[in-house]
PDB file of N, CA and C in Angstrom:
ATOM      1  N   UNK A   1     131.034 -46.790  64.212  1.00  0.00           N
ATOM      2  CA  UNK A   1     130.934 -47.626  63.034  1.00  0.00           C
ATOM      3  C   UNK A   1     129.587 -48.356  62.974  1.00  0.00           C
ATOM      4  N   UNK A   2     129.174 -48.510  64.193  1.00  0.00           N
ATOM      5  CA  UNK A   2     127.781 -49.183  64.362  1.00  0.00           C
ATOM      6  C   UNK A   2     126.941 -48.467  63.037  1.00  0.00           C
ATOM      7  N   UNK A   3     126.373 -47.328  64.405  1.00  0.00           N
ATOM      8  CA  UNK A   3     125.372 -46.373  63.371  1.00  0.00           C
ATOM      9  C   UNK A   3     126.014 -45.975  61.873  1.00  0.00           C
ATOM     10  N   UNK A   4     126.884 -45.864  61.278  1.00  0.00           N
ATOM     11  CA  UNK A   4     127.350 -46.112  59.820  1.00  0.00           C
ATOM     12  C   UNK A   4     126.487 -47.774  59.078  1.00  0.00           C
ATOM     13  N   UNK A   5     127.049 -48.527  59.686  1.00  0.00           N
ATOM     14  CA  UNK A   5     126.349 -49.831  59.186  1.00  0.00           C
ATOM     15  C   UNK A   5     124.401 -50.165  59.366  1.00  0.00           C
ATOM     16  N   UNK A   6     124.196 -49.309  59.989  1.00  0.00           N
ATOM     17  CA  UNK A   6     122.372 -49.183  60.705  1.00  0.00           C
ATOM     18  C   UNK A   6     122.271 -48.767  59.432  1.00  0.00           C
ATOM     19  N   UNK A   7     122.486 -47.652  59.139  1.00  0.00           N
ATOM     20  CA  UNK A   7     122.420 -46.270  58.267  1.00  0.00           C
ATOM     21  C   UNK A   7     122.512 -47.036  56.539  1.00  0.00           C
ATOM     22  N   UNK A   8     123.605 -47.685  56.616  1.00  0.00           N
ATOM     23  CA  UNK A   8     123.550 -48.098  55.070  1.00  0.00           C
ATOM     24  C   UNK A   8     122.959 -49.641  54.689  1.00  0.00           C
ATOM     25  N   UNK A   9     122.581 -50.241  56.055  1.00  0.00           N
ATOM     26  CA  UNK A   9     121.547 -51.422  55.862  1.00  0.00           C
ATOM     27  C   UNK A   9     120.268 -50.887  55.581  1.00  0.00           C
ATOM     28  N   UNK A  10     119.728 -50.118  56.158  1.00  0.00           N
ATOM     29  CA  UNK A  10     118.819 -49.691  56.180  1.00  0.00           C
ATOM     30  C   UNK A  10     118.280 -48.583  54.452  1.00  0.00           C
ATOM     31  N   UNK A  11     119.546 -48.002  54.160  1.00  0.00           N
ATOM     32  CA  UNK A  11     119.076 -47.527  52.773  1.00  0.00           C
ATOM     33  C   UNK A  11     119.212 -48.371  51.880  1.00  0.00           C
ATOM     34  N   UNK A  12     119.942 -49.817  52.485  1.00  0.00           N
ATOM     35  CA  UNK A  12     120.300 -51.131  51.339  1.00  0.00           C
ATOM     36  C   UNK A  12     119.050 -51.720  50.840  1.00  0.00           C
ATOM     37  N   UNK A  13     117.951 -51.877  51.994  1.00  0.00           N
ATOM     38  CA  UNK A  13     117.009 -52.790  52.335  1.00  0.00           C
ATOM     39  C   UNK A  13     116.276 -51.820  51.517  1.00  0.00           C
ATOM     40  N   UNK A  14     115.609 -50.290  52.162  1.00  0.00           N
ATOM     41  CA  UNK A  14     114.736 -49.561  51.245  1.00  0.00           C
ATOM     42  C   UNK A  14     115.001 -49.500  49.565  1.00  0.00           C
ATOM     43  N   UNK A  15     116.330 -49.666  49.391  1.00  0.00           N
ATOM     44  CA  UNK A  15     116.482 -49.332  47.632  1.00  0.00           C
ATOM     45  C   UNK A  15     115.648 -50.301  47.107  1.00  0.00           C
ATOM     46  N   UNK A  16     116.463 -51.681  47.825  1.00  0.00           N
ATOM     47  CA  UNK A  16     115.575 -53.087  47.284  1.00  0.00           C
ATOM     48  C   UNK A  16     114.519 -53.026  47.592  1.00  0.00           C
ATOM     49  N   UNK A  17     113.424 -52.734  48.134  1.00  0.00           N
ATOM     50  CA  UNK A  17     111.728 -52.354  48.198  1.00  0.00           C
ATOM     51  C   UNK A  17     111.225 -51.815  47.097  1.00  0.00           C
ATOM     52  N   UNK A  18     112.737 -50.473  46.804  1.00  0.00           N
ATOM     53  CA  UNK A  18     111.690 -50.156  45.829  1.00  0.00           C
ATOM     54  C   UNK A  18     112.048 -51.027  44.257  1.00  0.00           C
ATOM     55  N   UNK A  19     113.135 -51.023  44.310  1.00  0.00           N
ATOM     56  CA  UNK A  19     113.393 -51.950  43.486  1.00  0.00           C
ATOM     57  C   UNK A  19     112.275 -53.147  43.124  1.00  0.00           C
ATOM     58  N   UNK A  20     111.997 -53.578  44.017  1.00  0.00           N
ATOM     59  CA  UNK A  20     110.843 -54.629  43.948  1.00  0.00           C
ATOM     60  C   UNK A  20     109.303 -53.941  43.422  1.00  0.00           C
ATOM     61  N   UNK A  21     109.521 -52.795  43.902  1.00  0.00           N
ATOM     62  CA  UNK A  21     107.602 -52.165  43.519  1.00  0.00           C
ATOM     63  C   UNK A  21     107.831 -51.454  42.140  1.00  0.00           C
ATOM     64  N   UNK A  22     108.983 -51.109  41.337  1.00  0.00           N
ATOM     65  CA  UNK A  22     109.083 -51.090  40.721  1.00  0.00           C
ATOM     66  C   UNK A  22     108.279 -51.247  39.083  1.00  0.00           C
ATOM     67  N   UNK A  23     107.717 -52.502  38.655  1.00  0.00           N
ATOM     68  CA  UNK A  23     107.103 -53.341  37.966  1.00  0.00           C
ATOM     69  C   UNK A  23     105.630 -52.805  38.319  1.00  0.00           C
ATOM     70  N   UNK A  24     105.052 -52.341  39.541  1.00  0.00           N
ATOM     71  CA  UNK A  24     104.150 -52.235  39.794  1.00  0.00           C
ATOM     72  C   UNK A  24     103.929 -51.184  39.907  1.00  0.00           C
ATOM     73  N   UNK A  25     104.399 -50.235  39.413  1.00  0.00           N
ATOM     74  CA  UNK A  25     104.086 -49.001  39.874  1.00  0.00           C
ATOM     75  C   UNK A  25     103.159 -47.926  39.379  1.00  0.00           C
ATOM     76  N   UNK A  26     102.814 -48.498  37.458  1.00  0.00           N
ATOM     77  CA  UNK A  26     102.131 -48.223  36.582  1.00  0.00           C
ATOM     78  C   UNK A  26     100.823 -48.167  36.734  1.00  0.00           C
ATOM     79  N   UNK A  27     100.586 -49.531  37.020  1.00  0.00           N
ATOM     80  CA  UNK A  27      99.383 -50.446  37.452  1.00  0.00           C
ATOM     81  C   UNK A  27      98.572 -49.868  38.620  1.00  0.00           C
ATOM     82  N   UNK A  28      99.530 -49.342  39.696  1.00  0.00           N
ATOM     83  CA  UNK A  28      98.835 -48.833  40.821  1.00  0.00           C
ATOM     84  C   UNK A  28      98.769 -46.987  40.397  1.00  0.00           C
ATOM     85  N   UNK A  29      99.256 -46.688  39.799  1.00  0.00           N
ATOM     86  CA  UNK A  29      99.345 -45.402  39.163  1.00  0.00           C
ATOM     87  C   UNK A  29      98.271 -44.992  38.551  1.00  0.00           C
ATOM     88  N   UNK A  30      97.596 -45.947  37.594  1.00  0.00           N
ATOM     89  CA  UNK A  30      96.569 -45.749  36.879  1.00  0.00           C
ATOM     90  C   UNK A  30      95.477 -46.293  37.520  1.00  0.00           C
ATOM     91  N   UNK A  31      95.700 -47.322  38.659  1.00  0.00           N
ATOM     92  CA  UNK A  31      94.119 -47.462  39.623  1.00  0.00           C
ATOM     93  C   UNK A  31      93.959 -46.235  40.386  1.00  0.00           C
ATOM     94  N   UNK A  32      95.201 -45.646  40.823  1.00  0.00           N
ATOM     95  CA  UNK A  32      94.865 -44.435  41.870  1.00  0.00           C
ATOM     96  C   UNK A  32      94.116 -43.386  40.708  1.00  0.00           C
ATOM     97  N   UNK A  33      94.483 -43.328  39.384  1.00  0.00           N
ATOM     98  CA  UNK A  33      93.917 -42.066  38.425  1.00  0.00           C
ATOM     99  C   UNK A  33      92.383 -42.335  38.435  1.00  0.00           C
ATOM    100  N   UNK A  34      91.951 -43.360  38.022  1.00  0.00           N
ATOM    101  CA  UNK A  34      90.766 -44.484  37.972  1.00  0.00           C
ATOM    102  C   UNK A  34      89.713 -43.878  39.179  1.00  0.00           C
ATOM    103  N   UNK A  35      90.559 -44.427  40.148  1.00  0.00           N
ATOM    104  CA  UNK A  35      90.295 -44.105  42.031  1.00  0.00           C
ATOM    105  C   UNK A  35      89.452 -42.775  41.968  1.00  0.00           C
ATOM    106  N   UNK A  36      90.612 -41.602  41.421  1.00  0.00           N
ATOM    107  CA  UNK A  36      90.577 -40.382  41.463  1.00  0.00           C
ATOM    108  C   UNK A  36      89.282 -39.725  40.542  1.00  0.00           C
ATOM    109  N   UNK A  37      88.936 -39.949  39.374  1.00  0.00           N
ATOM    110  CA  UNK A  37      88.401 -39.939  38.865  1.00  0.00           C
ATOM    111  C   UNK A  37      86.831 -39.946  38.926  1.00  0.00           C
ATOM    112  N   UNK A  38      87.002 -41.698  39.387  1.00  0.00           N
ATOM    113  CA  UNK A  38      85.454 -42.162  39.786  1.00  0.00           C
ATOM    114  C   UNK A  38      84.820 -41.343  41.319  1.00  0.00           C
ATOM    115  N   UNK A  39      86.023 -40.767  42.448  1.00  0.00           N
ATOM    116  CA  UNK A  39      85.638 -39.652  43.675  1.00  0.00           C
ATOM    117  C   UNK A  39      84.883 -38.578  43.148  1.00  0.00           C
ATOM    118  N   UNK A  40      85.579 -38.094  41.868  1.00  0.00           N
ATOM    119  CA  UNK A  40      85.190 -36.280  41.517  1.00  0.00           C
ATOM    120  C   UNK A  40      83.367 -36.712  40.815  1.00  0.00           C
ATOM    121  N   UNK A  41      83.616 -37.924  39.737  1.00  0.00           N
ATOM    122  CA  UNK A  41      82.200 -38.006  39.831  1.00  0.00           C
ATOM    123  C   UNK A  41      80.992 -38.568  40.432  1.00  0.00           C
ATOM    124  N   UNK A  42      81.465 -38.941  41.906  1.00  0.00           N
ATOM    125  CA  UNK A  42      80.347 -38.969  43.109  1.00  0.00           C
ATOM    126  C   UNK A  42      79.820 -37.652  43.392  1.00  0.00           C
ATOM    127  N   UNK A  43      81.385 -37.172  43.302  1.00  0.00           N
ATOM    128  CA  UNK A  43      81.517 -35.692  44.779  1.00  0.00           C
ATOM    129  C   UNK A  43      80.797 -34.926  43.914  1.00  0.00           C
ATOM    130  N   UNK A  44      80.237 -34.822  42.558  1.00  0.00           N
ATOM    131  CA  UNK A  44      80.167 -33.751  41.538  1.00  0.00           C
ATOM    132  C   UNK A  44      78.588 -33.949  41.966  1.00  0.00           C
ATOM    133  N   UNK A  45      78.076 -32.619  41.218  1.00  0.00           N
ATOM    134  CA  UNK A  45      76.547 -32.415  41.394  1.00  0.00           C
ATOM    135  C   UNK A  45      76.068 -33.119  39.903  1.00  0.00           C
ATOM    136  N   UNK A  46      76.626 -33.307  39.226  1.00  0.00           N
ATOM    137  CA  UNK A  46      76.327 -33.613  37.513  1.00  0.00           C
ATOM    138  C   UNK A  46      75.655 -35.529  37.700  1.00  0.00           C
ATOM    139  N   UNK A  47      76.529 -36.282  39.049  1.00  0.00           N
ATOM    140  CA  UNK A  47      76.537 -37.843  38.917  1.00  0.00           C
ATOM    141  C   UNK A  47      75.318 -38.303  39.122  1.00  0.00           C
ATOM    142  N   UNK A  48      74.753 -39.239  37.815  1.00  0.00           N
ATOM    143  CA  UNK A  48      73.622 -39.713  37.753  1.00  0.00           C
ATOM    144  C   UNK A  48      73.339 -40.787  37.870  1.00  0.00           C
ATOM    145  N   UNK A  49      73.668 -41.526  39.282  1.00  0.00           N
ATOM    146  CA  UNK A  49      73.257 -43.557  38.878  1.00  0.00           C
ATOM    147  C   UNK A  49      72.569 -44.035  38.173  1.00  0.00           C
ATOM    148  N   UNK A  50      71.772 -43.433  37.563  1.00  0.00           N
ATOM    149  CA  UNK A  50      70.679 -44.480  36.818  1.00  0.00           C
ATOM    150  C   UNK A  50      71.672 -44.646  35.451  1.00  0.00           C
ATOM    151  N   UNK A  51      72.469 -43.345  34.886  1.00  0.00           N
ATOM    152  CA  UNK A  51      73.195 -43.529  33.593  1.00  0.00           C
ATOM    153  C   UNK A  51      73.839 -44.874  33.660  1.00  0.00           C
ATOM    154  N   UNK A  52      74.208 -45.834  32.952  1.00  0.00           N
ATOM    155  CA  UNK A  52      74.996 -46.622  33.082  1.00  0.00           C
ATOM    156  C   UNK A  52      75.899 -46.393  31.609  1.00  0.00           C
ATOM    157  N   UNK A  53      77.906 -47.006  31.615  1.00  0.00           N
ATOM    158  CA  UNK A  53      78.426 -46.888  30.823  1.00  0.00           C
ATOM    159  C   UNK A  53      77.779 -47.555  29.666  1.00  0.00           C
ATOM    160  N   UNK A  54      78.538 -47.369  28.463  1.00  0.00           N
ATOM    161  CA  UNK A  54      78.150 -48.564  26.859  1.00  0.00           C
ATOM    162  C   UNK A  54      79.148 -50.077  27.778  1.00  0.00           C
ATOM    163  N   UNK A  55      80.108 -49.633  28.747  1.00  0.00           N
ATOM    164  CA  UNK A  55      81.175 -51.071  29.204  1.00  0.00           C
ATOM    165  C   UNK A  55      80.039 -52.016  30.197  1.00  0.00           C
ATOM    166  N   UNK A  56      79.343 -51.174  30.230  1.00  0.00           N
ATOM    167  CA  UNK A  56      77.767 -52.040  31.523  1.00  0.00           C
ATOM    168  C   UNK A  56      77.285 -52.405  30.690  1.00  0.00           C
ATOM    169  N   UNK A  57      76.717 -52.437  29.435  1.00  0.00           N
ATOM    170  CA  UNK A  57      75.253 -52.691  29.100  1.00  0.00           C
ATOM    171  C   UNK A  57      75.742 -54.190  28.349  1.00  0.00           C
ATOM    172  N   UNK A  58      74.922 -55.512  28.446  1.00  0.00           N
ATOM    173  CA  UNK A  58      75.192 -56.554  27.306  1.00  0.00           C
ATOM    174  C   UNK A  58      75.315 -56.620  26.090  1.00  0.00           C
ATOM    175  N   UNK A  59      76.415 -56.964  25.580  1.00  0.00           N
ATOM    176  CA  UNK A  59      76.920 -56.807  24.198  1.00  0.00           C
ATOM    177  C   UNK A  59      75.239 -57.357  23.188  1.00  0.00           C
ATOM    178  N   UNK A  60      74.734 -58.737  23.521  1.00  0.00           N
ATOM    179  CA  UNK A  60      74.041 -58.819  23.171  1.00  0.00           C
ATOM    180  C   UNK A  60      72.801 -58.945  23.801  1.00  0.00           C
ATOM    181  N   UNK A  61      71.607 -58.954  23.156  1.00  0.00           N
ATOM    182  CA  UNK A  61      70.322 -58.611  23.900  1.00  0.00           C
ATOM    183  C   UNK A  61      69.364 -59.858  23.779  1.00  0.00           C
ATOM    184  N   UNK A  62      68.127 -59.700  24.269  1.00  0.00           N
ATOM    185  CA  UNK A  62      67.192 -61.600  24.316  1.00  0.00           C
ATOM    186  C   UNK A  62      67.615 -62.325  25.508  1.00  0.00           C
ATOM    187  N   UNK A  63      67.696 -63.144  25.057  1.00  0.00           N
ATOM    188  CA  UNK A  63      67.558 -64.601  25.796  1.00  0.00           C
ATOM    189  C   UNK A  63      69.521 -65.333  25.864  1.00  0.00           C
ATOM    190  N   UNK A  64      69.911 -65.763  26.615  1.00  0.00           N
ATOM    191  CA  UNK A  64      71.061 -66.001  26.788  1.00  0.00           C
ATOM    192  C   UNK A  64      70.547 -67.508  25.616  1.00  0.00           C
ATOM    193  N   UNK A  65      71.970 -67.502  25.027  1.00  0.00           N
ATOM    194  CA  UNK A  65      71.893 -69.003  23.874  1.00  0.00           C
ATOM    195  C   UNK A  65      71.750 -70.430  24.734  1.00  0.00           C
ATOM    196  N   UNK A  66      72.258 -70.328  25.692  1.00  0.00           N
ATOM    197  CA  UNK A  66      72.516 -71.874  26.315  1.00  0.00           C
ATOM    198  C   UNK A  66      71.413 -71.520  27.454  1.00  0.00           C
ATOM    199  N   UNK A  67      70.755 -72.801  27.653  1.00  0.00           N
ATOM    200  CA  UNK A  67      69.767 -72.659  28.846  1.00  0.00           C
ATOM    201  C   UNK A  67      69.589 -74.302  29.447  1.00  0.00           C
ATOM    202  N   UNK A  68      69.616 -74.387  30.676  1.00  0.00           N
ATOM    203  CA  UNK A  68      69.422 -75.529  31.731  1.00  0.00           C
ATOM    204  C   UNK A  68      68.123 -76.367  31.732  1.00  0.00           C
ATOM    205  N   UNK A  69      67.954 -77.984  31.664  1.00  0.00           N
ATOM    206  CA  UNK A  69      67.164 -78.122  32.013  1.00  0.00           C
ATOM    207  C   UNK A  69      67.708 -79.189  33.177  1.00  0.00           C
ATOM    208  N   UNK A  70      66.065 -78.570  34.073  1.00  0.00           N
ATOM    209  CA  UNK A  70      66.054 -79.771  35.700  1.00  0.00           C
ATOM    210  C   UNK A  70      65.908 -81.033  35.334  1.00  0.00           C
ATOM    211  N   UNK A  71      66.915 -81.867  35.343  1.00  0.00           N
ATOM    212  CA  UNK A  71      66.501 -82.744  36.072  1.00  0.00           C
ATOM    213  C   UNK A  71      65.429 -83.675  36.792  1.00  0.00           C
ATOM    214  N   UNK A  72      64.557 -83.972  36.537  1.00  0.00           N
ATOM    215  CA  UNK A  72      63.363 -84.427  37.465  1.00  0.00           C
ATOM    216  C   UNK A  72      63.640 -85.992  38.156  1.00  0.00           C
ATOM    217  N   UNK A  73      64.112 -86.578  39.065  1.00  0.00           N
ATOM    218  CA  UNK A  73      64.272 -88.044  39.506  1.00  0.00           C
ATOM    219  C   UNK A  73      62.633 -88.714  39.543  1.00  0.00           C
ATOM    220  N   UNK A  74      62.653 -90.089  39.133  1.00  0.00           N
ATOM    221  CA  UNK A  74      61.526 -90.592  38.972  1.00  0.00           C
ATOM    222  C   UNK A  74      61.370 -91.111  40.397  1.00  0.00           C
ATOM    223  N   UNK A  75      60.097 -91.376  41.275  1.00  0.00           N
ATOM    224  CA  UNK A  75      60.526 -91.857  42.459  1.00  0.00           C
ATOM    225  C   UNK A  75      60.349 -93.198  42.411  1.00  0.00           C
ATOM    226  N   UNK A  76      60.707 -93.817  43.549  1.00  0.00           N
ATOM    227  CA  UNK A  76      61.395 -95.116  43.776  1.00  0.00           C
ATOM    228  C   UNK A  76      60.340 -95.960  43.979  1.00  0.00           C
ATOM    229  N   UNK A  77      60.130 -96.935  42.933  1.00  0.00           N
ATOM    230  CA  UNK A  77      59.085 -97.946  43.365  1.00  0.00           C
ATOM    231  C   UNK A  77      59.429 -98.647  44.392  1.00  0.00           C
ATOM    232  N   UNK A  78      60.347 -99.067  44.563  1.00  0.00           N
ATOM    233  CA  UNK A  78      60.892-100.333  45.506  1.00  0.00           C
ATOM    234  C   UNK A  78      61.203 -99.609  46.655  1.00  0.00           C
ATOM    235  N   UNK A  79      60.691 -99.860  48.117  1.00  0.00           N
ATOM    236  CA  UNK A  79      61.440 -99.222  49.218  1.00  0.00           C
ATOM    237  C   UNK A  79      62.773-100.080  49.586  1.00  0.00           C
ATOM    238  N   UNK A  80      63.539-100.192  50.584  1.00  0.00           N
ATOM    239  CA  UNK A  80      64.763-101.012  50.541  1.00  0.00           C
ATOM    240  C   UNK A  80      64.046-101.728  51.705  1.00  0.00           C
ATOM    241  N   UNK A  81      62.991-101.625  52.478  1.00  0.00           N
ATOM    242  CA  UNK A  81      62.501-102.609  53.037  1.00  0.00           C
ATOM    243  C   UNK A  81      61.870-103.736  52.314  1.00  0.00           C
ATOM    244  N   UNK A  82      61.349-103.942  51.020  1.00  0.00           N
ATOM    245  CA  UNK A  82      60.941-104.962  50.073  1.00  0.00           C
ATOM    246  C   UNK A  82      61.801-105.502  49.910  1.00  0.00           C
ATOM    247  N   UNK A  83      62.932-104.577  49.616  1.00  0.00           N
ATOM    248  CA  UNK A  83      64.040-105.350  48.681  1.00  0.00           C
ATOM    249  C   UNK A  83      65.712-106.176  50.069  1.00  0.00           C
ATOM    250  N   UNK A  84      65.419-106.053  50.987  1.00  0.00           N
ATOM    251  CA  UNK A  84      66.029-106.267  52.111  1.00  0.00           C
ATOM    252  C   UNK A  84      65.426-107.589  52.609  1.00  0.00           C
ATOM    253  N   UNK A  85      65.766-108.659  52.525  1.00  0.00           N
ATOM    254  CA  UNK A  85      65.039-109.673  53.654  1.00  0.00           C
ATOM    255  C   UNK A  85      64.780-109.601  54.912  1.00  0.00           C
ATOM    256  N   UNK A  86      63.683-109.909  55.169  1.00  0.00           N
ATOM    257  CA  UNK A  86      63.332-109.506  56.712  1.00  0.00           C
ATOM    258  C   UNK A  86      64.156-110.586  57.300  1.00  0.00           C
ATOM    259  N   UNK A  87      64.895-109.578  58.554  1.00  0.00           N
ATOM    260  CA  UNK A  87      65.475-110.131  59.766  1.00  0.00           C
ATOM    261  C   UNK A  87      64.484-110.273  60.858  1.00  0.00           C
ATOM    262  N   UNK A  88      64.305-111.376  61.550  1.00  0.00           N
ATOM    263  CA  UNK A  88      63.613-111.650  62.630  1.00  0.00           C
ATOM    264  C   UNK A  88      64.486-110.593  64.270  1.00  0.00           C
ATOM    265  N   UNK A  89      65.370-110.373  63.890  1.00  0.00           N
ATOM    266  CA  UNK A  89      65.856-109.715  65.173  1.00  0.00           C
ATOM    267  C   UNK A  89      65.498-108.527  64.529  1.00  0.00           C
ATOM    268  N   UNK A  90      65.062-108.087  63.478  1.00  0.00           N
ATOM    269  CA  UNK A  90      65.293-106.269  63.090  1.00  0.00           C
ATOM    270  C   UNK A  90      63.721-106.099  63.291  1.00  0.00           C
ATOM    271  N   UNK A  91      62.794-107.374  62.740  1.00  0.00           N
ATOM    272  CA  UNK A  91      61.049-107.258  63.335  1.00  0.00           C
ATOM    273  C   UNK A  91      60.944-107.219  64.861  1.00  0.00           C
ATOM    274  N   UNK A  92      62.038-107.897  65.598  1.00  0.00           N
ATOM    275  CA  UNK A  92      61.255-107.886  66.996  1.00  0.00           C
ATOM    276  C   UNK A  92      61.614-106.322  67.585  1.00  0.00           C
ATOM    277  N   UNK A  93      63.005-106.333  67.139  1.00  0.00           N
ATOM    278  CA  UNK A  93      63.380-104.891  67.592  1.00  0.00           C
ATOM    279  C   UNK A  93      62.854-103.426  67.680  1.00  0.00           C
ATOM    280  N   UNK A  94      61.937-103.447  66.312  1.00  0.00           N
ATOM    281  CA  UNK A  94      61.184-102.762  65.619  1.00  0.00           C
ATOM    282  C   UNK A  94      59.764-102.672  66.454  1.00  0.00           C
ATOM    283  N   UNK A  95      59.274-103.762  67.123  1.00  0.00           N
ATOM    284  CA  UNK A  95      58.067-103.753  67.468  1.00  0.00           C
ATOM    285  C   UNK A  95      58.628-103.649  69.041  1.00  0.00           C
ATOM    286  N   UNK A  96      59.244-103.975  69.396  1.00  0.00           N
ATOM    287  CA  UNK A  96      59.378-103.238  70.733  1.00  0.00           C
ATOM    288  C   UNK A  96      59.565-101.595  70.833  1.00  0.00           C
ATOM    289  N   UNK A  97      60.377-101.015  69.801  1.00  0.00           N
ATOM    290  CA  UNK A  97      60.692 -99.890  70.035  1.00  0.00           C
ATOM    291  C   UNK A  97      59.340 -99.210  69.424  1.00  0.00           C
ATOM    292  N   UNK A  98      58.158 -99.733  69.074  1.00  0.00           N
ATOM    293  CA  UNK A  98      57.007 -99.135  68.850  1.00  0.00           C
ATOM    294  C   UNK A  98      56.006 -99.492  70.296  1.00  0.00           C
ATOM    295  N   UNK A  99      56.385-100.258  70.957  1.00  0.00           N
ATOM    296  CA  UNK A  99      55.905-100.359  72.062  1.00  0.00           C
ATOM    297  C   UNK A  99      56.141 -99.540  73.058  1.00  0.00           C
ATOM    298  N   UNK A 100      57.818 -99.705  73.546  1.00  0.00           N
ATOM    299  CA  UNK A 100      58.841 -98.777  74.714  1.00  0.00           C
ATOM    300  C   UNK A 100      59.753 -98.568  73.863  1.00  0.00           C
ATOM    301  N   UNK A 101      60.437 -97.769  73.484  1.00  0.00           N
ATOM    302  CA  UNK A 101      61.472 -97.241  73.162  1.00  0.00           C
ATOM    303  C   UNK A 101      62.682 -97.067  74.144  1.00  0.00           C
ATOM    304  N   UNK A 102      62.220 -97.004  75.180  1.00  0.00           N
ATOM    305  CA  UNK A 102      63.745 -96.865  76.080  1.00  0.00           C
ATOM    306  C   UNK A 102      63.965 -98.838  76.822  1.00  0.00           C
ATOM    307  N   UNK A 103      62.657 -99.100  77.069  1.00  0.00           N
ATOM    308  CA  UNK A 103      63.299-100.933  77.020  1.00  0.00           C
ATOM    309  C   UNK A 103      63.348-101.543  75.807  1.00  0.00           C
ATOM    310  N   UNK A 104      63.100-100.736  74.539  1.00  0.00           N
ATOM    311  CA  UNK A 104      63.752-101.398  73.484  1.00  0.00           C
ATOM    312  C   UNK A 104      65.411-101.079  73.563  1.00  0.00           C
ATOM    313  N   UNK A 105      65.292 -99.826  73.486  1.00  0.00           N
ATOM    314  CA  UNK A 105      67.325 -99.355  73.938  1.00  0.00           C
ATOM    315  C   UNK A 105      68.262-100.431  74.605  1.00  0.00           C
ATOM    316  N   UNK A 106      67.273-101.000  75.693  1.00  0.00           N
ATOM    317  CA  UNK A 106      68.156-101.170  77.033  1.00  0.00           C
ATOM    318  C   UNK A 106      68.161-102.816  76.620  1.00  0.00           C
ATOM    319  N   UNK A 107      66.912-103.407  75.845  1.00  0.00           N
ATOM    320  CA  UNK A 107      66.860-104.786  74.969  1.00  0.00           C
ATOM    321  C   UNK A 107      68.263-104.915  74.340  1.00  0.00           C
ATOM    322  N   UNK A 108      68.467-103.839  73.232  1.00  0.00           N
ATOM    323  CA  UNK A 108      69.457-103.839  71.898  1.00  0.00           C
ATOM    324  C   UNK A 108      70.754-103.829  72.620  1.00  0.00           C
ATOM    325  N   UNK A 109      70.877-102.825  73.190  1.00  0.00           N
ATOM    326  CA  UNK A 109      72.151-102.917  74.352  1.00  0.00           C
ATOM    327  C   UNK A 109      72.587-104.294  74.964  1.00  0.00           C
ATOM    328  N   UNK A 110      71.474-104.817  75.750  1.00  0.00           N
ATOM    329  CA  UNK A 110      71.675-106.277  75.965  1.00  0.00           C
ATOM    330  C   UNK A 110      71.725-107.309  75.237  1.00  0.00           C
ATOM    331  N   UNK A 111      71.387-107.029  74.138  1.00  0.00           N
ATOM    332  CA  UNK A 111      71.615-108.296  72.725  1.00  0.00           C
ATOM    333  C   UNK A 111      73.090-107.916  71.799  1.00  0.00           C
ATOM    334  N   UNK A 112      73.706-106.709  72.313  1.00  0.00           N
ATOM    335  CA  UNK A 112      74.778-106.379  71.605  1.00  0.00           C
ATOM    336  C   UNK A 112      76.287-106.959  72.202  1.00  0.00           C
TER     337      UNK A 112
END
């Protein structure tokens, strides 16, 4: 009874597969024709890449209607150091680390 029940789960499950591909079967029917089609005129001695279809070429010709312009940013008069009040700990810090940079490190570390 086992293998009886294997046997008719198993053709239960395949019906419903196809059942399901069903809807689709057109669709993949006519890509495989498509498929088929576009092979014979590679494989053929006649196929000419340079031809292109009338479905390739732009409906219309010139200059596309809509066109971009850049952007240009004006640059920045003000640096954010003008516009920042000077900190006396950010000047000394500054001029040490133009002096030593690693006992400025080991300064900032110790002031932190």
């Amino acid at each position: 009874m086992r293998w009886f029940f294997r046997i008719v789960l198993t053709l239960a499950i395949g019906c419903l597969a196809v059942l399901a591909t069903l809807p689709y079967l057109g669709p993949l029917e006519q890509g495989w024709k498509d498929f088929l089609h576009a092979w014979e005129l590679v494989r053929s001695d006649k196929f000419d890449p340079s031809e292109t279809n009338a479905k390739d070429q732009p409906i219309h010709g010139g200059e596309p209607t809509r066109s971009r312009e850049v952007v240009i940013p004006e640059p920045e008069t003000e640096t954010a150091e003008s516009l920042a009040p000077e900190d006396s700990f950010l000047t000394e810090a500054r001029a040490r680390a133009n002096a030593d940079p690693e006992a400025a490190m080991n300064w900032l570390q110790a002031e932190a």
